[in-house]
N, C-alpha and C. Protein backbone atom coordinates (compact mmCIF):
# COMPACT_ATOMS: atom_id res chain seq x y z
N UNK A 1 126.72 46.20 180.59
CA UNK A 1 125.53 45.46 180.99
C UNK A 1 124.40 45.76 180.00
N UNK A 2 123.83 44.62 179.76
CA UNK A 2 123.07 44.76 178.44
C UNK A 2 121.58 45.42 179.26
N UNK A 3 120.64 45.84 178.94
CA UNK A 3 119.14 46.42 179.77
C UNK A 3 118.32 46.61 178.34
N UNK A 4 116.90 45.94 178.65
CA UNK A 4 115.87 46.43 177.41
C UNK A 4 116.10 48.09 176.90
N UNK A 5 116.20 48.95 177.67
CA UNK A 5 116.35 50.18 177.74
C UNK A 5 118.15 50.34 176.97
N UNK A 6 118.57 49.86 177.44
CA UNK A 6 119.93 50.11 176.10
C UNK A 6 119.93 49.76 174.86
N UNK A 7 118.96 48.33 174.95
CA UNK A 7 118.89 47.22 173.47
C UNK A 7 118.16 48.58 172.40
N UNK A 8 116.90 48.99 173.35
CA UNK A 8 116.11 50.01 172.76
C UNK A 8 116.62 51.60 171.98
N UNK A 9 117.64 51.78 173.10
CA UNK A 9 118.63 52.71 171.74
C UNK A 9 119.12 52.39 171.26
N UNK A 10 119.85 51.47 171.50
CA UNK A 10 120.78 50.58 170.42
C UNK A 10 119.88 50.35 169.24
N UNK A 11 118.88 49.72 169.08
CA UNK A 11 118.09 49.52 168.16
C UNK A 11 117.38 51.18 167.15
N UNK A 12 117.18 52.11 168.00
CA UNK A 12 116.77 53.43 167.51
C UNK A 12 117.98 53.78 166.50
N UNK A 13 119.01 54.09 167.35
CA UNK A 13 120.67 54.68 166.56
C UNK A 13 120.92 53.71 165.48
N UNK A 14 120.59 52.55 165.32
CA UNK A 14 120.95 51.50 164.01
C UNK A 14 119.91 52.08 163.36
N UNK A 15 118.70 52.22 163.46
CA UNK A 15 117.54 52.65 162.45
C UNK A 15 118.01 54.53 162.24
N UNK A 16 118.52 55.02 163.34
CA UNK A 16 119.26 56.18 162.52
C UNK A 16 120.04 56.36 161.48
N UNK A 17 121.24 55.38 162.12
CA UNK A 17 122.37 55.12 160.89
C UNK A 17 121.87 54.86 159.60
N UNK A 18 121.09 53.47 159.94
CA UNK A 18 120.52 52.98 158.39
C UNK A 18 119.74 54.17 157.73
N UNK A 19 119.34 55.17 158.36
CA UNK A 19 118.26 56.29 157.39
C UNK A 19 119.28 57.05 157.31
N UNK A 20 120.45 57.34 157.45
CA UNK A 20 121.20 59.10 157.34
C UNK A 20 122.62 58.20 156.18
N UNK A 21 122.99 56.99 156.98
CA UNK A 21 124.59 56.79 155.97
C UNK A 21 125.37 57.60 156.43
N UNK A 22 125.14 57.92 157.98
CA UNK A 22 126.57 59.11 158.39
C UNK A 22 127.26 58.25 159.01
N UNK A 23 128.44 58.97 158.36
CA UNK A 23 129.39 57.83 159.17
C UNK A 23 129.73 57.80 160.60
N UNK A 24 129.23 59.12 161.42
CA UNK A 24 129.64 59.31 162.41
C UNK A 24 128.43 58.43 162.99
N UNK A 25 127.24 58.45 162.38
CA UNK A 25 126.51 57.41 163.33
C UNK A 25 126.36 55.84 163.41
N UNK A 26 127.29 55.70 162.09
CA UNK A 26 127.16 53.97 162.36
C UNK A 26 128.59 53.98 163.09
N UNK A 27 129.90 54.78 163.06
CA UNK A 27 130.71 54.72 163.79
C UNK A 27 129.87 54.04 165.32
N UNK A 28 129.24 55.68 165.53
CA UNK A 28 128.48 55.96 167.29
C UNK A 28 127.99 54.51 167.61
N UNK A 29 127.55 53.04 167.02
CA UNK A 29 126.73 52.30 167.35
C UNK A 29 128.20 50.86 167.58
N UNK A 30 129.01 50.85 167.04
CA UNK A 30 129.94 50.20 167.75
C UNK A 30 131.57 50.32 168.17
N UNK A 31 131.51 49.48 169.53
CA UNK A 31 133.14 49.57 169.84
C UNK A 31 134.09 49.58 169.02
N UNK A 32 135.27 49.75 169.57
CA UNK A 32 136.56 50.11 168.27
C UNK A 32 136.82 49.22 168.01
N UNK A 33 136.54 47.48 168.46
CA UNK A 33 137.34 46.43 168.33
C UNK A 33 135.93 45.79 168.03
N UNK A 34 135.03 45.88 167.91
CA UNK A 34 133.19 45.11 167.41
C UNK A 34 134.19 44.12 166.41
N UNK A 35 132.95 43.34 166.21
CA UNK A 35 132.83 42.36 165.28
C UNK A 35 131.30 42.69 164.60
N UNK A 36 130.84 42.86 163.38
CA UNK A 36 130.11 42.47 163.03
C UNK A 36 129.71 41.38 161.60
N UNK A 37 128.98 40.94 162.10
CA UNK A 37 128.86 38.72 161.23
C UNK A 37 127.23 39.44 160.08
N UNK A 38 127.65 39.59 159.25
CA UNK A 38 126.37 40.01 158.16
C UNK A 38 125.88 38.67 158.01
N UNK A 39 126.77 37.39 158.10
CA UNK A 39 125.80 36.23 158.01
C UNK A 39 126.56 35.43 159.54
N UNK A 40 125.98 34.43 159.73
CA UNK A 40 126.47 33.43 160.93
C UNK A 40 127.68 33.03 161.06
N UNK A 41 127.96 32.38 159.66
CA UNK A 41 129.22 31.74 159.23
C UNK A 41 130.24 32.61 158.28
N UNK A 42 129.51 34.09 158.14
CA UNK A 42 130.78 34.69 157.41
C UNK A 42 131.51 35.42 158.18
N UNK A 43 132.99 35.95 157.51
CA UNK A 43 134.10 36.70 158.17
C UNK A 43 132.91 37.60 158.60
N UNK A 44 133.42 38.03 159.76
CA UNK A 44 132.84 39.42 160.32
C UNK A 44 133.82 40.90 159.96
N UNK A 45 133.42 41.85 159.73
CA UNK A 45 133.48 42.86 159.86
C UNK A 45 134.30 43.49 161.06
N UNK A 46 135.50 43.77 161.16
CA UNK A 46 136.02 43.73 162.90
C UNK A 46 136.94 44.92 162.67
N UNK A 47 136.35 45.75 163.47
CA UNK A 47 136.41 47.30 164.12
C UNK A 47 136.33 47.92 163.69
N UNK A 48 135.70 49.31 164.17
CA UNK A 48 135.10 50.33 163.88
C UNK A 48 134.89 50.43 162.73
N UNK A 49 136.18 50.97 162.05
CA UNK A 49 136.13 51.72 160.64
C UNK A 49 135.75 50.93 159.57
N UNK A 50 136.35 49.54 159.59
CA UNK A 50 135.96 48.63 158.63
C UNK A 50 134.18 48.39 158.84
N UNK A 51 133.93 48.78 159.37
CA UNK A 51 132.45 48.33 160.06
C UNK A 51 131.65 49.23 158.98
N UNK A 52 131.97 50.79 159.50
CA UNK A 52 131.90 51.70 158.69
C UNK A 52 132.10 51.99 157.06
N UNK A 53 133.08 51.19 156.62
CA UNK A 53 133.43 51.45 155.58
C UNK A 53 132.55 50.32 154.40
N UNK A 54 132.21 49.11 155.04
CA UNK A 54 131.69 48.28 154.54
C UNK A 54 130.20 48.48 154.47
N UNK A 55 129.40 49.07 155.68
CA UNK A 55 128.38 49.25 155.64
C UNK A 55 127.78 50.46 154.52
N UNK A 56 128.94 51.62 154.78
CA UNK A 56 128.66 52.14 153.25
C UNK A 56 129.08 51.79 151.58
N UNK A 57 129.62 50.90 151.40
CA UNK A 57 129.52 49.94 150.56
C UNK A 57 128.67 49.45 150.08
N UNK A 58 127.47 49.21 151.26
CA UNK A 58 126.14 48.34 150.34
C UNK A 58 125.28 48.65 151.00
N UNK A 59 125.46 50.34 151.26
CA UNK A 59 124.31 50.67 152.03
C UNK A 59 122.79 50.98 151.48
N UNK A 60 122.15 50.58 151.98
CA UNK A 60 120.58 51.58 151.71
C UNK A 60 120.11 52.63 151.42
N UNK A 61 119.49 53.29 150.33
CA UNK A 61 119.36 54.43 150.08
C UNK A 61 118.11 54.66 151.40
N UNK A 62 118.35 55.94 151.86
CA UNK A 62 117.26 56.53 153.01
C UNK A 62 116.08 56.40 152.55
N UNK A 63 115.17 55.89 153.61
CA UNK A 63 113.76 56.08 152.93
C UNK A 63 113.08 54.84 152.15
N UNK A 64 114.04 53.83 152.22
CA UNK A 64 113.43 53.17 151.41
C UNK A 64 113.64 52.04 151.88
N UNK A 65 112.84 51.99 153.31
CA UNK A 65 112.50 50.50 154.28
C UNK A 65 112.08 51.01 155.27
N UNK A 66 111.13 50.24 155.98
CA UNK A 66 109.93 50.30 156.75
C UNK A 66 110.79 49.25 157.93
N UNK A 67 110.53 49.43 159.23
CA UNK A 67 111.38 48.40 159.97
C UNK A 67 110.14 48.08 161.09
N UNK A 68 110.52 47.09 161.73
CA UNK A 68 109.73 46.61 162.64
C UNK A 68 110.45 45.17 163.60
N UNK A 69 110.47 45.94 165.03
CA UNK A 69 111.48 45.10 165.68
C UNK A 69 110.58 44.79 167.10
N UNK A 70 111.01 43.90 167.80
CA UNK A 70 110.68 43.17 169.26
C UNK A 70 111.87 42.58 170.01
N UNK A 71 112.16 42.54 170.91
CA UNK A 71 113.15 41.49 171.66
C UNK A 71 112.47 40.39 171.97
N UNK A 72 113.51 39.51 172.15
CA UNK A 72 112.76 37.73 171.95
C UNK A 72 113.26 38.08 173.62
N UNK A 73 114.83 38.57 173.96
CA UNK A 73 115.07 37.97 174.86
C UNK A 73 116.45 39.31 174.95
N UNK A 74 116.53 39.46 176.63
CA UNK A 74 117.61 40.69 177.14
C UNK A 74 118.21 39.67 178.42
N UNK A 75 119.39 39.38 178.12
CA UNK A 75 119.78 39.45 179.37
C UNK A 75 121.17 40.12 179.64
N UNK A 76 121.93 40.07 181.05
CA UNK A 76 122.77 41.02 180.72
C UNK A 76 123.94 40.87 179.43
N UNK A 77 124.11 40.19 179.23
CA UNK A 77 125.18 39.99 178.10
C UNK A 77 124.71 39.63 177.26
N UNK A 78 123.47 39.23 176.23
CA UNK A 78 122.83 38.87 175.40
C UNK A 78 121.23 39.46 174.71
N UNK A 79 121.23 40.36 173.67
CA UNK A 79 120.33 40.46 173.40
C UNK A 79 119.48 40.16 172.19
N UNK A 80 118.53 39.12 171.87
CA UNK A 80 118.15 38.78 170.29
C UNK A 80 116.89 39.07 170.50
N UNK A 81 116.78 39.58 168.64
CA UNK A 81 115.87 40.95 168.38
C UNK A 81 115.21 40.01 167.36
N UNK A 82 114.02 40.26 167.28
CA UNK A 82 113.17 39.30 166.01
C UNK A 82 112.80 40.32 165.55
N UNK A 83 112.98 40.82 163.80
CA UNK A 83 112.53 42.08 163.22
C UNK A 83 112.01 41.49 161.99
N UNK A 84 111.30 42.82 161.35
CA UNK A 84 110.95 42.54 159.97
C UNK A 84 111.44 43.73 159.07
N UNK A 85 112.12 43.91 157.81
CA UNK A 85 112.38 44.43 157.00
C UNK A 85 111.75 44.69 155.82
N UNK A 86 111.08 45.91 155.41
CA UNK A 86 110.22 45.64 154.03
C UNK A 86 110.89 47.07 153.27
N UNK A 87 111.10 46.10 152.01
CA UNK A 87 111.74 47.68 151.32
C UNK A 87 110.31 47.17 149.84
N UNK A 88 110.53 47.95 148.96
CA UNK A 88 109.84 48.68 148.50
C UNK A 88 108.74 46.98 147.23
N UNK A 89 110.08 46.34 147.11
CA UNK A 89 110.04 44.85 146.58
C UNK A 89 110.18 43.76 147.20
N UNK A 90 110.44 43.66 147.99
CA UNK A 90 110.87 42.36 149.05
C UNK A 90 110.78 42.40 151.03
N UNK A 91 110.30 41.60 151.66
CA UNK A 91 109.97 41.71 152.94
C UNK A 91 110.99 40.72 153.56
N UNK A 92 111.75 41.09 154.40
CA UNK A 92 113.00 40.08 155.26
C UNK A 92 112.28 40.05 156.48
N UNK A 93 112.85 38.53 157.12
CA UNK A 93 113.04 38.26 158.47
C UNK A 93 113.92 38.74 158.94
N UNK A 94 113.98 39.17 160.31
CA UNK A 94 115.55 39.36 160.29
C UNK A 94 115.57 38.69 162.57
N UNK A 95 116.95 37.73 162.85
CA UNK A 95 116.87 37.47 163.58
C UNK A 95 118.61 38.43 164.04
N UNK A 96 118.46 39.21 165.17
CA UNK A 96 120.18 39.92 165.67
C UNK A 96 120.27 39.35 166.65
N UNK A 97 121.59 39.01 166.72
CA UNK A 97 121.86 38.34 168.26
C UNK A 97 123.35 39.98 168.85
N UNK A 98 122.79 40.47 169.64
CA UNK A 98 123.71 41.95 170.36
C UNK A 98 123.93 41.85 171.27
N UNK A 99 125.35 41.94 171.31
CA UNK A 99 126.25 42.15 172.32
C UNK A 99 126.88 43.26 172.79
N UNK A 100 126.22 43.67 174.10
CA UNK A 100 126.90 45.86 174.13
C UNK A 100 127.89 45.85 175.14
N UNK A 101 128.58 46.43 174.73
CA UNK A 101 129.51 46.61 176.26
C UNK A 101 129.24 48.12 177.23
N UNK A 102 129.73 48.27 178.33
CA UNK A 102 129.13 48.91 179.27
C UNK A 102 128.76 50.60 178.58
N UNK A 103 128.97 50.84 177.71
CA UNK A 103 129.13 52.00 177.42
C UNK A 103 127.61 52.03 175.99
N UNK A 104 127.47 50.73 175.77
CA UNK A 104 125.59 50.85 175.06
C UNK A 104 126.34 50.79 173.58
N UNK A 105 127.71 50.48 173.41
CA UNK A 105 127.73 50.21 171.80
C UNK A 105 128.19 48.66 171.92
N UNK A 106 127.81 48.47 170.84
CA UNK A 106 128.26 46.34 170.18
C UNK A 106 129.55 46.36 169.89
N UNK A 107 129.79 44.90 170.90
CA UNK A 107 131.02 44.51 171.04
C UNK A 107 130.81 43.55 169.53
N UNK A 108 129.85 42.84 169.49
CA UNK A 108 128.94 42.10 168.75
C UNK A 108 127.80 41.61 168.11
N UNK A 109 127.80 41.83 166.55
CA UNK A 109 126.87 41.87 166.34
C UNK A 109 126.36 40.74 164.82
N UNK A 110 125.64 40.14 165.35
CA UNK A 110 125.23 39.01 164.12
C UNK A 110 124.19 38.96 163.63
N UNK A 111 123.61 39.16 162.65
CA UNK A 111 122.35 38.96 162.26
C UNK A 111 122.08 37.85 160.72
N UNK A 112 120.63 37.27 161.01
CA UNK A 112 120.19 37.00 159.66
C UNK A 112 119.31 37.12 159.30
N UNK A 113 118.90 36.93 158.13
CA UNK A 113 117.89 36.97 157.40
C UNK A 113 117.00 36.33 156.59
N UNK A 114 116.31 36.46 156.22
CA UNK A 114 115.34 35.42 155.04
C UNK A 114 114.51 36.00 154.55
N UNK A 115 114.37 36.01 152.97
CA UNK A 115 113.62 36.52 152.69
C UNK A 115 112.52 36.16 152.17
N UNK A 116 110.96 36.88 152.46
CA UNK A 116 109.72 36.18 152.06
C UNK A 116 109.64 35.48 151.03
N UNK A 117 109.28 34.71 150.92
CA UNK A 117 108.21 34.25 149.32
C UNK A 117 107.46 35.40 149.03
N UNK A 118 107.74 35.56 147.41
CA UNK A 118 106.69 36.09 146.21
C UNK A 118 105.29 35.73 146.30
């Protein structure tokens, strides 16, 4: 069952992961069978390890993005997050649509992005 209060760690532990690159914590943030969609229409990312393995692939060096998030909308099975991303040259939109299963990790997870004008 999805709750603002789960979306809200859910959202903390992703801003963990993204600052540390441990694998045990982007493991910790989804199910063994997740999907995650880096774009709408691309292959997703599907389970755990591949999740893991890809995200350190093109991960972020720590420290070097500023985040800023809100929920548009929680309900129990649906949660989309309207954020902003600013790294050091460039500022993203970013829209997640999260899906947790009872246990507070993503069954599913999609997000996009856009990035500002210069």
């Amino acid at each position: 069952m999805t709750s603002l209060d789960t979306v809200t760690a859910w959202v903390a532990n992703y801003r963990r992961a993204w600052e540390s690159n441990d694998p045990r914590h982007i493991g910790d943030l989804f199910a063994e069978d997740a999907a995650y969609f880096t774009e709408p229409y691309a292959k997703p990312w599907v389970g755990r390890q591949a999740i893991v393995e890809q995200w350190l692939r093109i991960k972020d060096e720590p420290g070097t993005t500023t985040f800023e998030w809100h929920p548009v909308i929680v309900t129990e099975e649906l949660a989309i997050i309207e954020a902003k991303t600013i790294y050091p040259d460039d500022t993203y939109s970013n829209l997640w649509l999260l899906r947790l299963d009872n246990s507070g990790q993503a069954r599913q997870f999609t997000e996009w992005y856009m990035k500002h004008p210069a």
